[in-house]
PDB file of N, CA and C in Angstrom:
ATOM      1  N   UNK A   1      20.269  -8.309  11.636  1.00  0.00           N
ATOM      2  CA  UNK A   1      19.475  -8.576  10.448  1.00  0.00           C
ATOM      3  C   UNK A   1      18.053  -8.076  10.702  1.00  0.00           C
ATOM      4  N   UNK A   2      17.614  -7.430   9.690  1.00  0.00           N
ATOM      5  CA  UNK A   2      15.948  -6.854   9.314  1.00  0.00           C
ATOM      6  C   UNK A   2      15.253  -8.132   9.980  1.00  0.00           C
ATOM      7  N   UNK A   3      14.075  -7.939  10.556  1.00  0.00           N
ATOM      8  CA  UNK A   3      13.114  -8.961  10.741  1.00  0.00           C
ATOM      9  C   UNK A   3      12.393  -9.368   9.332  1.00  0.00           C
ATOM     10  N   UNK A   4      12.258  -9.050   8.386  1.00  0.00           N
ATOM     11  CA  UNK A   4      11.903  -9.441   7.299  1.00  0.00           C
ATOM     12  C   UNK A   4      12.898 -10.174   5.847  1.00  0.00           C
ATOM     13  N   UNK A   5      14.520  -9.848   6.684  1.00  0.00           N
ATOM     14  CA  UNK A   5      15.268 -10.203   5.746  1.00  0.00           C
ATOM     15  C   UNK A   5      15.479 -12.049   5.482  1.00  0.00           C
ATOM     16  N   UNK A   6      15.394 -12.185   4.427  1.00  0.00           N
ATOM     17  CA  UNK A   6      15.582 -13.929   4.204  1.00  0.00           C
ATOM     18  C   UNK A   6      16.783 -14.396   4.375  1.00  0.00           C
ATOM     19  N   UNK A   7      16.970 -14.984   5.077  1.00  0.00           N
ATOM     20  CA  UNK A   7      18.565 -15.914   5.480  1.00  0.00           C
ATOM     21  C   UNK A   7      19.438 -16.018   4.640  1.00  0.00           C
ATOM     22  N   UNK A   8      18.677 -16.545   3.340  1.00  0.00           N
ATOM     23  CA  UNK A   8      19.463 -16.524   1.863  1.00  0.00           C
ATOM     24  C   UNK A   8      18.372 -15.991   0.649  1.00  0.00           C
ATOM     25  N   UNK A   9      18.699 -15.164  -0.310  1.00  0.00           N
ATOM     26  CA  UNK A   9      17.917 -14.407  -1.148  1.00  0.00           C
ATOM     27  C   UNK A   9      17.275 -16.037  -2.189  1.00  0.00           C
ATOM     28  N   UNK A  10      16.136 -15.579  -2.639  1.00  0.00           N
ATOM     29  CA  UNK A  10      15.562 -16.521  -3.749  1.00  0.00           C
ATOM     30  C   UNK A  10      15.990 -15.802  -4.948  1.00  0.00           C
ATOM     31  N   UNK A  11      16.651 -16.988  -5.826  1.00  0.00           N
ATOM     32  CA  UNK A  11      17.510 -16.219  -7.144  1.00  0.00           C
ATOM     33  C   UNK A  11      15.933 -16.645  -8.020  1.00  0.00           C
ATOM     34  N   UNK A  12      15.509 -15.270  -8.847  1.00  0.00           N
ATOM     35  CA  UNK A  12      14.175 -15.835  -9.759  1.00  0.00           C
ATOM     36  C   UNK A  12      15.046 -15.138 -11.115  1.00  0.00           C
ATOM     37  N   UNK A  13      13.902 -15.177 -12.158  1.00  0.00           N
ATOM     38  CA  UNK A  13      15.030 -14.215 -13.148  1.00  0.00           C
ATOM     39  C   UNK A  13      13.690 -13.656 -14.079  1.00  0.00           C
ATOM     40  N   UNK A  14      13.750 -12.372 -13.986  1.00  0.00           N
ATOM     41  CA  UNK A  14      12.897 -11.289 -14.303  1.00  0.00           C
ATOM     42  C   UNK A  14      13.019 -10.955 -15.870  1.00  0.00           C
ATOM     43  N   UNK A  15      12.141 -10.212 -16.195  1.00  0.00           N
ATOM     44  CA  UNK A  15      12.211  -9.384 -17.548  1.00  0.00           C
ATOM     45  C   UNK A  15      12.159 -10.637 -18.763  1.00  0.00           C
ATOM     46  N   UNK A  16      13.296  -9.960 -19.244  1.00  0.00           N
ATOM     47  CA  UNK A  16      14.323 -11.406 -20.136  1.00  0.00           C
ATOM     48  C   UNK A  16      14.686 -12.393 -20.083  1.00  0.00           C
ATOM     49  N   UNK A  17      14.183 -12.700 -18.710  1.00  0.00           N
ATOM     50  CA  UNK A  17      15.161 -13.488 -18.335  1.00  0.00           C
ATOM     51  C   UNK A  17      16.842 -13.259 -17.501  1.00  0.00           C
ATOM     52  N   UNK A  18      16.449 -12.126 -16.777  1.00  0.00           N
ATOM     53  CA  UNK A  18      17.909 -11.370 -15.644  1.00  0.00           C
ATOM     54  C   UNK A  18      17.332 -12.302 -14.681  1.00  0.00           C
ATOM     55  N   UNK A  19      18.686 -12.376 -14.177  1.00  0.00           N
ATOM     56  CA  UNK A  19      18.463 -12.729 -12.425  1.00  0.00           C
ATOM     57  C   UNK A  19      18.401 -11.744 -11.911  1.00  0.00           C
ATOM     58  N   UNK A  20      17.766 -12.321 -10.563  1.00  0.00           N
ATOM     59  CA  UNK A  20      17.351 -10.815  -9.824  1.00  0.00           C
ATOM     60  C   UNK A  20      17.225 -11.979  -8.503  1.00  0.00           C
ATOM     61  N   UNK A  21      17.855 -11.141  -6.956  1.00  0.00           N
ATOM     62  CA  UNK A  21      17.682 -11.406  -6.013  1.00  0.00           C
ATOM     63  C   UNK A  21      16.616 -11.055  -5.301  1.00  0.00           C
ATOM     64  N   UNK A  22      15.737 -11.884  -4.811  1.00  0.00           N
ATOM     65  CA  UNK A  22      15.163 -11.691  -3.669  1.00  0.00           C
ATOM     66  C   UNK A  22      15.072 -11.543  -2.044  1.00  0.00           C
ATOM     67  N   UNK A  23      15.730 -10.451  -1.602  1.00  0.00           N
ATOM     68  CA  UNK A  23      16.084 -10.796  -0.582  1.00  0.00           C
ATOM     69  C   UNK A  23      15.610 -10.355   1.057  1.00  0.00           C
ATOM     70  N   UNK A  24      14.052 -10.208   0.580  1.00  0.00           N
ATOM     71  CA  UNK A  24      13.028  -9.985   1.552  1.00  0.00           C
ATOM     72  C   UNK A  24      12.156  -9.729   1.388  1.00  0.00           C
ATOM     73  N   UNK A  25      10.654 -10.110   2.597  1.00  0.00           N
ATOM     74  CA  UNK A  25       9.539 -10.132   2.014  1.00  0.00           C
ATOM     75  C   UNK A  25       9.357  -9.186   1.417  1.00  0.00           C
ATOM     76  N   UNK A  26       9.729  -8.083   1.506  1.00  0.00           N
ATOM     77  CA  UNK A  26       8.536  -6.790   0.962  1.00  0.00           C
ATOM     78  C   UNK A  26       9.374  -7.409  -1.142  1.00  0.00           C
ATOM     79  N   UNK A  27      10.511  -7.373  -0.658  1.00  0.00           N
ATOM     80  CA  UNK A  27      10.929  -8.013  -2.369  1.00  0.00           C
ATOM     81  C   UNK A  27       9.989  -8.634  -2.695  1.00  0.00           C
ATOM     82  N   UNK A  28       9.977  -9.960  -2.411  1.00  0.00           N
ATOM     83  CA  UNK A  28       8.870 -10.831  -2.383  1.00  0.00           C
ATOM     84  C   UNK A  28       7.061 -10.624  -2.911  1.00  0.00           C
ATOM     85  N   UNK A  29       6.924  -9.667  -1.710  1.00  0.00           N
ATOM     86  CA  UNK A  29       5.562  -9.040  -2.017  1.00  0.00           C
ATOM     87  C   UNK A  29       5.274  -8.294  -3.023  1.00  0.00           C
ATOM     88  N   UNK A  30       6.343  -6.835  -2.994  1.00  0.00           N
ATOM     89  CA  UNK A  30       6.207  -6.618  -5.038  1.00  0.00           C
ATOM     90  C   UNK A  30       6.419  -7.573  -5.901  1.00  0.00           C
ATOM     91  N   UNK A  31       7.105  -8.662  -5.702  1.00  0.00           N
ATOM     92  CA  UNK A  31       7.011  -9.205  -7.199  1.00  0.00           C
ATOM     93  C   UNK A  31       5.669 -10.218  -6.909  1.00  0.00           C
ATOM     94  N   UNK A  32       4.760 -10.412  -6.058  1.00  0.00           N
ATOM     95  CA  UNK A  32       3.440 -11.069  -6.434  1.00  0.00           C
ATOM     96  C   UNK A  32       2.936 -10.226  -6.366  1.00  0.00           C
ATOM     97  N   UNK A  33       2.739  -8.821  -6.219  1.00  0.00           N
ATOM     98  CA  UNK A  33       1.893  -8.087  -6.546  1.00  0.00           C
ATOM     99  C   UNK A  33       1.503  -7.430  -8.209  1.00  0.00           C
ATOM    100  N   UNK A  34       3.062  -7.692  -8.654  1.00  0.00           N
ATOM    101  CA  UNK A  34       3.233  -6.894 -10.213  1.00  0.00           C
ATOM    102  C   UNK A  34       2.900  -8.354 -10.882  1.00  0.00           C
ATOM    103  N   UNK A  35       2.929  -9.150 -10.354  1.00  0.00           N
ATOM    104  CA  UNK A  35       2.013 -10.610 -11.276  1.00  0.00           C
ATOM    105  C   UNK A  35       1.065 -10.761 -11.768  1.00  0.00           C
ATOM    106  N   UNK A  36       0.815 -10.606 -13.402  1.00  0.00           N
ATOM    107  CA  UNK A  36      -0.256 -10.750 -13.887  1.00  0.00           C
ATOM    108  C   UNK A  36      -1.211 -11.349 -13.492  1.00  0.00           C
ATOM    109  N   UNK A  37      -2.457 -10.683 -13.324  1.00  0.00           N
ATOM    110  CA  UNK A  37      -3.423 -11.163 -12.666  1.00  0.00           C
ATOM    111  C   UNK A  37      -4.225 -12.214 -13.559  1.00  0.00           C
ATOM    112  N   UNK A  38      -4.306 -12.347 -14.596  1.00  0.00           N
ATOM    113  CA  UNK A  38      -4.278 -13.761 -15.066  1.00  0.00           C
ATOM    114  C   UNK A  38      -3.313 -15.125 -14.864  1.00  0.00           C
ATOM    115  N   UNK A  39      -2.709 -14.942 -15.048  1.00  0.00           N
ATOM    116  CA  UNK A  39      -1.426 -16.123 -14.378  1.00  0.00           C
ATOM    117  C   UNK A  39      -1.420 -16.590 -12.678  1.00  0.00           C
ATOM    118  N   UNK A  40      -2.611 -15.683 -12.157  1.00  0.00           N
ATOM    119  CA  UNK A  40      -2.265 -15.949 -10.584  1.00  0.00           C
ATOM    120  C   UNK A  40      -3.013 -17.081 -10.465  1.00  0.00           C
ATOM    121  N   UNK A  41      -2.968 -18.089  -9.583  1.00  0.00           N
ATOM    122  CA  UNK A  41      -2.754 -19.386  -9.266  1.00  0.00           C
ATOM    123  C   UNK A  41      -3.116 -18.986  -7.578  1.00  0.00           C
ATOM    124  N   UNK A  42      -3.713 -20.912  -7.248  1.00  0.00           N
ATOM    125  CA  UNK A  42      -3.410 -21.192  -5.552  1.00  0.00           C
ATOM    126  C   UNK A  42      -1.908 -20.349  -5.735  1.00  0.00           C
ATOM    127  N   UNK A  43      -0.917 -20.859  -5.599  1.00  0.00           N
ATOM    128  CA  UNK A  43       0.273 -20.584  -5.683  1.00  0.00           C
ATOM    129  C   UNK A  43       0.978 -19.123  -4.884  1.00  0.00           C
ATOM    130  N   UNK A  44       0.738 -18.721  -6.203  1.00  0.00           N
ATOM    131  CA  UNK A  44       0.826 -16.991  -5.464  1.00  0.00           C
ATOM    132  C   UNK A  44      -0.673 -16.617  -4.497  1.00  0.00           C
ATOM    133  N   UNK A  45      -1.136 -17.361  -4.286  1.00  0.00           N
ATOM    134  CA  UNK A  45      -2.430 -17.006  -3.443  1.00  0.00           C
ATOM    135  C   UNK A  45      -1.857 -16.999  -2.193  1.00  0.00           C
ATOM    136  N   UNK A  46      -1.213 -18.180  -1.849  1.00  0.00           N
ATOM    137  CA  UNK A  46      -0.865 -18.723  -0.575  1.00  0.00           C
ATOM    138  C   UNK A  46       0.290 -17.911  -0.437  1.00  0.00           C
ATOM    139  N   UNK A  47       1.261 -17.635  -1.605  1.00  0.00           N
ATOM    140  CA  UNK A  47       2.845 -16.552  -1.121  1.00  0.00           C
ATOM    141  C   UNK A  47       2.090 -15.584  -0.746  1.00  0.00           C
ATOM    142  N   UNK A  48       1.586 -14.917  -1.584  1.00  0.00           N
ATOM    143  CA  UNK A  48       0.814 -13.389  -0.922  1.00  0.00           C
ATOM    144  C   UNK A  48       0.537 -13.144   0.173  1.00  0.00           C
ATOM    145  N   UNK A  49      -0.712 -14.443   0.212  1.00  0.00           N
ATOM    146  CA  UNK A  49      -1.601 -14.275   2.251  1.00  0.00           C
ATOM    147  C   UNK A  49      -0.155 -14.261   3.195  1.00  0.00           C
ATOM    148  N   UNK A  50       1.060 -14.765   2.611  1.00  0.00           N
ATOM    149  CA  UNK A  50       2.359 -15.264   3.678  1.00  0.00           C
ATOM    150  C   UNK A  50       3.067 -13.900   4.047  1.00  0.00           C
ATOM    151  N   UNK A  51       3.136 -13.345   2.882  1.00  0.00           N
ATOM    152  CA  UNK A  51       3.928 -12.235   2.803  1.00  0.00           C
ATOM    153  C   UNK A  51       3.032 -11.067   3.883  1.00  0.00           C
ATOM    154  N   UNK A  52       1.969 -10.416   3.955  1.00  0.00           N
ATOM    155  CA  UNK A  52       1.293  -9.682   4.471  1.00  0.00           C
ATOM    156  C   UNK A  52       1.396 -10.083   6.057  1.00  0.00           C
ATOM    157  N   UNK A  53       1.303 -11.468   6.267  1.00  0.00           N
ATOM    158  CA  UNK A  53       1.613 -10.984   7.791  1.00  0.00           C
ATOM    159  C   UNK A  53       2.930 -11.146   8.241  1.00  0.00           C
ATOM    160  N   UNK A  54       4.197 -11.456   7.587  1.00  0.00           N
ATOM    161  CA  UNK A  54       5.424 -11.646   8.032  1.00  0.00           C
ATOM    162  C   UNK A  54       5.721 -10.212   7.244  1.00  0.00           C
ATOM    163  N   UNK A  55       5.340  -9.317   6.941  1.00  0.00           N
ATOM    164  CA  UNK A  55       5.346  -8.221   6.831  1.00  0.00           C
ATOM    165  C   UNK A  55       5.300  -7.248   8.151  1.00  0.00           C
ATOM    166  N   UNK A  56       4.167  -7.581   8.813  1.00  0.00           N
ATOM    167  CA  UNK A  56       3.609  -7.145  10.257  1.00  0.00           C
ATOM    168  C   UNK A  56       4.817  -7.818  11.599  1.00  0.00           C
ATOM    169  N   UNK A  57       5.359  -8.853  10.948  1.00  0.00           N
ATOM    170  CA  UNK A  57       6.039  -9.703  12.484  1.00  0.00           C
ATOM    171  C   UNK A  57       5.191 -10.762  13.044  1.00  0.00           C
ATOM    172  N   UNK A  58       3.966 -10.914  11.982  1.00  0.00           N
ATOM    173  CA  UNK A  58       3.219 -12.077  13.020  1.00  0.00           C
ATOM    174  C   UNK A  58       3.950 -13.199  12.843  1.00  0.00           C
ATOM    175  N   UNK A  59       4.675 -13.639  11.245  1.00  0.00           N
ATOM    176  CA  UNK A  59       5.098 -14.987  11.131  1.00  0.00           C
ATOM    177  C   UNK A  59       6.667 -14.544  10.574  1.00  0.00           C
ATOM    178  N   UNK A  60       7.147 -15.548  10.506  1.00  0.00           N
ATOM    179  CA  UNK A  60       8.744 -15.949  10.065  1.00  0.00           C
ATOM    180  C   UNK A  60       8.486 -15.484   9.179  1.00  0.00           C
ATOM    181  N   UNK A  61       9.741 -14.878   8.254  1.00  0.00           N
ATOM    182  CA  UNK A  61      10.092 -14.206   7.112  1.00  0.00           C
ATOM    183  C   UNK A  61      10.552 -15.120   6.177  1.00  0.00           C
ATOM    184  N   UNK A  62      11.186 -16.517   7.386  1.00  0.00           N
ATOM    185  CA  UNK A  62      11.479 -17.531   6.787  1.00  0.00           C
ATOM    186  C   UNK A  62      10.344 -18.464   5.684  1.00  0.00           C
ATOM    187  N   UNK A  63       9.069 -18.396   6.675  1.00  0.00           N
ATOM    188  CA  UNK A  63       8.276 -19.126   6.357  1.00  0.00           C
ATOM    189  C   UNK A  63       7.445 -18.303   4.561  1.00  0.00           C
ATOM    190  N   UNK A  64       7.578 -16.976   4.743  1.00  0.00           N
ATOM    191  CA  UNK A  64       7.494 -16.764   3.751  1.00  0.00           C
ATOM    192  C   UNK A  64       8.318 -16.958   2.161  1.00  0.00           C
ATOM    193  N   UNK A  65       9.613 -17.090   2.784  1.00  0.00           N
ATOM    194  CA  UNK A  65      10.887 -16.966   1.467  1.00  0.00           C
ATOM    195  C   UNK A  65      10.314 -18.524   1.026  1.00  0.00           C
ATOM    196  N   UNK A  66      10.139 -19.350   2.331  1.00  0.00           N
ATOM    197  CA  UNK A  66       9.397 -20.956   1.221  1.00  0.00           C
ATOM    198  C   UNK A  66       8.307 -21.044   0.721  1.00  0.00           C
ATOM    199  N   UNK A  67       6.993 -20.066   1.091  1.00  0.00           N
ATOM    200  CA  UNK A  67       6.164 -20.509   0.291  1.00  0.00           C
ATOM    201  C   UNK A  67       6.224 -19.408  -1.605  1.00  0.00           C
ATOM    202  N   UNK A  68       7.231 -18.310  -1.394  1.00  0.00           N
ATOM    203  CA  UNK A  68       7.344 -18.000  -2.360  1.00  0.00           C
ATOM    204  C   UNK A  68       8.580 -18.399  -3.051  1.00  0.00           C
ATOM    205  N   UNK A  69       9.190 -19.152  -2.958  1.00  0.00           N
ATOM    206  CA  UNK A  69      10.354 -20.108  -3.689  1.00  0.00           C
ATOM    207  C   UNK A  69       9.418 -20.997  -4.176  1.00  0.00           C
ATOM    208  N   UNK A  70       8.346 -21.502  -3.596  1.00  0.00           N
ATOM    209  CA  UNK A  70       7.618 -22.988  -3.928  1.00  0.00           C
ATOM    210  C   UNK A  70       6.635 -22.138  -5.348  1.00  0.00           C
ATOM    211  N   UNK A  71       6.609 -20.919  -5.392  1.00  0.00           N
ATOM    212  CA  UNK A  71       5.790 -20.177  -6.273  1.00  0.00           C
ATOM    213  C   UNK A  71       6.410 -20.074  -7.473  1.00  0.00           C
ATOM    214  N   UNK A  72       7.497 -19.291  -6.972  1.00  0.00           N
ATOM    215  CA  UNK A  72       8.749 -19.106  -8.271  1.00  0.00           C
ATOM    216  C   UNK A  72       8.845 -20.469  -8.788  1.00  0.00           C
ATOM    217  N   UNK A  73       9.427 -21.734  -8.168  1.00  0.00           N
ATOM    218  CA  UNK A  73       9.331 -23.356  -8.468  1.00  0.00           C
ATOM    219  C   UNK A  73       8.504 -23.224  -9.682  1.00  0.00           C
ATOM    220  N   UNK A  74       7.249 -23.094  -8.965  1.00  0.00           N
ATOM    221  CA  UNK A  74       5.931 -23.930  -9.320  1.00  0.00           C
ATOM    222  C   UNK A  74       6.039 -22.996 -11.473  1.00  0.00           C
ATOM    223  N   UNK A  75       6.210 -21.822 -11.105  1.00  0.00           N
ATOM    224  CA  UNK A  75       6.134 -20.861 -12.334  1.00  0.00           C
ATOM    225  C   UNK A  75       7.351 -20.703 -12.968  1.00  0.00           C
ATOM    226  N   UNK A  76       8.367 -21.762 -12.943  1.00  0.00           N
ATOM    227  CA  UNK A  76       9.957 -21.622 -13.180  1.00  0.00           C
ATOM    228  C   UNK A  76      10.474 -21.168 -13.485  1.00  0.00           C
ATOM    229  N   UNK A  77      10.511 -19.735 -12.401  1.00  0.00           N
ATOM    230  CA  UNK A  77      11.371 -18.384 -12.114  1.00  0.00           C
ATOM    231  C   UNK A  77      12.517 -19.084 -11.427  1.00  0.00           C
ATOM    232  N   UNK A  78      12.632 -19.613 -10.967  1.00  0.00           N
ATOM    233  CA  UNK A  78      13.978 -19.467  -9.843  1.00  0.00           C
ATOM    234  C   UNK A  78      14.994 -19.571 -11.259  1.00  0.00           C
ATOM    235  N   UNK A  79      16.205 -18.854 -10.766  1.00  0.00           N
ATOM    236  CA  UNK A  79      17.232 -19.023 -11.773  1.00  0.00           C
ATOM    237  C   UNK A  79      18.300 -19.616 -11.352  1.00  0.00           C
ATOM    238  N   UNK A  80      19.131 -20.633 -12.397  1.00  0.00           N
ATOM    239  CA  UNK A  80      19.976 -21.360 -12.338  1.00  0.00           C
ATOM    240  C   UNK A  80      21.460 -20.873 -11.844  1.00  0.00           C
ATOM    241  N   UNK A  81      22.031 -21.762 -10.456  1.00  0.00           N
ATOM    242  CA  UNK A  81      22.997 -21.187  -9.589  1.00  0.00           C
ATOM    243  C   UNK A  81      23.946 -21.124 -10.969  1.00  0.00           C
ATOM    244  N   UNK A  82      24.336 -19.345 -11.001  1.00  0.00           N
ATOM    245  CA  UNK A  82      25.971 -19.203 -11.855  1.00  0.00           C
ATOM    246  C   UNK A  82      27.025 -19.524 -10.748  1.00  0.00           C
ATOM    247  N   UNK A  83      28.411 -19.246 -11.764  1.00  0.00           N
ATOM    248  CA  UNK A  83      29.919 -19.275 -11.076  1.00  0.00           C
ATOM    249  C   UNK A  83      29.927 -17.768 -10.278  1.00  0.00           C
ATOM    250  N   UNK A  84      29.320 -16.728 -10.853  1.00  0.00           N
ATOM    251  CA  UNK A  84      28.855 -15.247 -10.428  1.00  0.00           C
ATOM    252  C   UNK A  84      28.591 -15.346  -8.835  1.00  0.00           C
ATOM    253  N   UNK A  85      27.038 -15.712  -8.796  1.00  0.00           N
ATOM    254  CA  UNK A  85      26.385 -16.039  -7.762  1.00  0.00           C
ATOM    255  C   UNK A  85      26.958 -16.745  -6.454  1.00  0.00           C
ATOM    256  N   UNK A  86      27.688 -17.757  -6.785  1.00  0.00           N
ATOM    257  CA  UNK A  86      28.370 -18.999  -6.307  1.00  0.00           C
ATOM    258  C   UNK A  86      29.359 -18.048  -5.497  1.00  0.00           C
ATOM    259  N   UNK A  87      30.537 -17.708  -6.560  1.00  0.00           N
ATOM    260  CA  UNK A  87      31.245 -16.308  -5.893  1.00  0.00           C
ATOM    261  C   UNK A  87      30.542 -15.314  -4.772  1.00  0.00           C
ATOM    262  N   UNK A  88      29.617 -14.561  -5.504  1.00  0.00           N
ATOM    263  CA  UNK A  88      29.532 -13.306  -4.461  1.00  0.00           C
ATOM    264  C   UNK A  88      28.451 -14.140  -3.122  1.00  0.00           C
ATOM    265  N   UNK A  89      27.988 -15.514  -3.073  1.00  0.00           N
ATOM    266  CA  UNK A  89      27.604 -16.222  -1.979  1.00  0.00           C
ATOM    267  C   UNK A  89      28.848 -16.308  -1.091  1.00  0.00           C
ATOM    268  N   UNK A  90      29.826 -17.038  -1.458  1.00  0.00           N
ATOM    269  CA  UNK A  90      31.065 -17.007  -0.908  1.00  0.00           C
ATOM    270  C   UNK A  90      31.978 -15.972  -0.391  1.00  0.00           C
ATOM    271  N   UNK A  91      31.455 -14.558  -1.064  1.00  0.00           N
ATOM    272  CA  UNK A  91      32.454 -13.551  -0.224  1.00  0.00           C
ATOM    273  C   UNK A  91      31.535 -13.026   1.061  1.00  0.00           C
ATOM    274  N   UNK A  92      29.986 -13.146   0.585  1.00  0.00           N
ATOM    275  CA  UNK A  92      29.201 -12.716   1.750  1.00  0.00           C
ATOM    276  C   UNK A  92      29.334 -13.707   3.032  1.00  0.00           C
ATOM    277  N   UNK A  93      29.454 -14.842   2.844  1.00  0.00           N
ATOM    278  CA  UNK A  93      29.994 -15.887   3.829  1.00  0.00           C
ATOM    279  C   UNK A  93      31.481 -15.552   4.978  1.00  0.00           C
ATOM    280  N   UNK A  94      32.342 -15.165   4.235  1.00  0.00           N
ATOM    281  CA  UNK A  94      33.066 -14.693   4.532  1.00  0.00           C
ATOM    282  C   UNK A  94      33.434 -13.155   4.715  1.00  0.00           C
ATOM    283  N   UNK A  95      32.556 -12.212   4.710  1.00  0.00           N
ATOM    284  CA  UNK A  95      32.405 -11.078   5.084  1.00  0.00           C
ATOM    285  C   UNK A  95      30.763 -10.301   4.904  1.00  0.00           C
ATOM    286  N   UNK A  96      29.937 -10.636   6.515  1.00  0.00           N
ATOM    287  CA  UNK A  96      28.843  -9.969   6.643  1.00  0.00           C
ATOM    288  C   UNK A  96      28.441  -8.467   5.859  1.00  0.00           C
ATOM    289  N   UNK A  97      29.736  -7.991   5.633  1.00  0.00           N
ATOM    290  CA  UNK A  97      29.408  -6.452   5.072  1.00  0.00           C
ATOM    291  C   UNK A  97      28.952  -6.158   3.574  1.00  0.00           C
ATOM    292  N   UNK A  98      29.150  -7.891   2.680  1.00  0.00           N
ATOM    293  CA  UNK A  98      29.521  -7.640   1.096  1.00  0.00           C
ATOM    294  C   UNK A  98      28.032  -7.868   0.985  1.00  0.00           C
ATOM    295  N   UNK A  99      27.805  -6.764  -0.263  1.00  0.00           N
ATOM    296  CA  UNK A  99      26.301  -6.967  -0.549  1.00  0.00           C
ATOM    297  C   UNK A  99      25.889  -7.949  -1.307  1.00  0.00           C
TER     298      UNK A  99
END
C-alpha cells in the first residue's frame, strides 16, 4: 500500500450530489483545495495543514483521512453507506486486487 493511501476511502458526494471515493491524501487535498473559499472554515483549515505534511511522510495518512472525514462531517458531504458500496467493500475484502 501507497504511504498516503487511506485504509478505507471517505465516501463524500460531489457535484449533485454523486458519491465519490476518497481514497488518499492527495484525493483529499484536491478536494480542500477546489473548496470555495468562502465556505472555508477552522475545519478545512485544520484538514488542509494535515494533508500537506502527510503528503511529505511526516504524519499518518491515517491521521489525515480523520481530520478530513471530521470536515466532510462537519459540511455534510460524507455520503450515505449504499447496498453498491456495501458490495464492492466486500469484494475488496475478499480480494486485495478489486478496485
Amino acid at each position: 500500500m501507497k504511504p498516503d493511501m487511506f485504509r478505507e476511502p471517505v465516501n463524500i458526494l460531489v457535484g449533485l450530489g454523486f458519491p465519490a471515493e476518497v481514497r488518499n491524501v492527495m484525493d483529499a487535498y484536491r478536494h480542500l483545495t477546489e473548496w470555495p473559499s468562502s465556505l472555508r472554515d477552522t475545519a478545512h483549515s485544520v484538514a488542509l495543514k494535515a494533508c500537506q505534511p502527510a503528503l511529505q511522510g511526516d504524519i499518518e495518512a491515517e491521521t489525515a483521512r480523520g481530520l478530513f472525514a471530521a470536515f466532510a462531517a462537519k459540511h455534510d458531504l460524507l455520503a450515505p453507506e449504499t447496498p453498491a458500496i456495501a458490495a464492492s467493500r466486500a469484494r475488496a475484502d475478499r480480494d486485495p486486487h478489486v478496485q
